[in-house]
Protein backbone atom coordinates (compact mmCIF):
# COMPACT_ATOMS: atom_id res chain seq x y z
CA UNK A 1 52.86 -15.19 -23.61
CA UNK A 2 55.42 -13.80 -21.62
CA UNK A 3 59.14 -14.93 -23.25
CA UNK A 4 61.94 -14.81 -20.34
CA UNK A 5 64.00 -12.18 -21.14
CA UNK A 6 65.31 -12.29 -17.44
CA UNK A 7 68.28 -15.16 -18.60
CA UNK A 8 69.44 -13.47 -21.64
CA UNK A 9 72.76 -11.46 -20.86
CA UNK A 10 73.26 -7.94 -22.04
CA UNK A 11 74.66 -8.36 -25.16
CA UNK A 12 72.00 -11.19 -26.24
CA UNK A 13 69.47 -8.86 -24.94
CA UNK A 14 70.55 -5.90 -27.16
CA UNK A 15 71.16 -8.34 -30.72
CA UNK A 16 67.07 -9.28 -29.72
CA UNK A 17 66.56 -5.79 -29.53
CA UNK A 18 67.36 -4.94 -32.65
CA UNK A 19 65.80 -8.20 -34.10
CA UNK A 20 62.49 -6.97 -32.76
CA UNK A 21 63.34 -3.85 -33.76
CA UNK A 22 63.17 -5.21 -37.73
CA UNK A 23 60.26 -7.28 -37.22
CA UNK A 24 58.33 -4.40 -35.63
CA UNK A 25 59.34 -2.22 -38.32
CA UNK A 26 58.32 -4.80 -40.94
CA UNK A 27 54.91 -5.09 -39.46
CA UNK A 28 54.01 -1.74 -39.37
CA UNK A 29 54.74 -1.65 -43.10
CA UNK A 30 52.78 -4.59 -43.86
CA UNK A 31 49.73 -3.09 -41.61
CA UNK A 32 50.03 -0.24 -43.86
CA UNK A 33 49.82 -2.32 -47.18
CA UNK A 34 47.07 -4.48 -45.91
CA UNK A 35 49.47 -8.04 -45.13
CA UNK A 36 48.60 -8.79 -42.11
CA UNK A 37 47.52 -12.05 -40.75
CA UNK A 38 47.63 -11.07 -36.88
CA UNK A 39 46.99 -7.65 -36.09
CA UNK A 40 47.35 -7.45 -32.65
CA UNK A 41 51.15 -9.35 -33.03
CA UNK A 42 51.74 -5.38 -33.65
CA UNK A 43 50.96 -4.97 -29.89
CA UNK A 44 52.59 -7.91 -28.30
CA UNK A 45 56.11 -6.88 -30.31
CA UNK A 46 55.95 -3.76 -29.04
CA UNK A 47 55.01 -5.15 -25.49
CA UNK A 48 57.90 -7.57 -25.77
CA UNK A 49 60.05 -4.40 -26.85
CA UNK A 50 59.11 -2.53 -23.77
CA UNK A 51 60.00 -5.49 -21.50
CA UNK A 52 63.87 -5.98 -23.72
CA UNK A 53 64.30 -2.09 -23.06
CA UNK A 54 63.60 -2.10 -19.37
CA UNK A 55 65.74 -4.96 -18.51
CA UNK A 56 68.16 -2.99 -20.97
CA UNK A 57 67.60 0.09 -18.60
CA UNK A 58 67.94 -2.14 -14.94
CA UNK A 59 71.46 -3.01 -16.97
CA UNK A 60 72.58 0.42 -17.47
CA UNK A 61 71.65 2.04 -13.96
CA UNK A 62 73.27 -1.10 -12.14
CA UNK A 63 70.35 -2.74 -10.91
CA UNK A 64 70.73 -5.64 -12.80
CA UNK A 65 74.54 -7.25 -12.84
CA UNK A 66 76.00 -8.61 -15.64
């Protein structure tokens, strides 16, 4: 379930960011128009968003090294 976001580097972490960004965004549309095959992929994206921001976060205070 879990997808290792621990090996990506910064910059490959922030261009899947903004990938799950649109497909989050495109979900929540489709949940609104009533095109939705899984509804709880709404969760796990945002889940898997959380988990891209934190690492994202470690980055930026210098826990994490690049």
């Amino acid at each position: 379930m879990k997808d290792s976001f621990k090996d990506l580097a910064y910059n490959e972490l922030l261009t899947k960011r903004e990938e799950l960004k649109k497909q989050y965004r495109d979900l929540r549309f489709n949940v609104v128009i009533g095109h939705v095959d899984n509804p709880l992929e709404k969760r796990t994206l945002r889940k898997k968003l959380a988990r891209i921001n934190t690492i994202i976060h470690e980055y930026e205070l210098g826990i994490r090294k690049v």
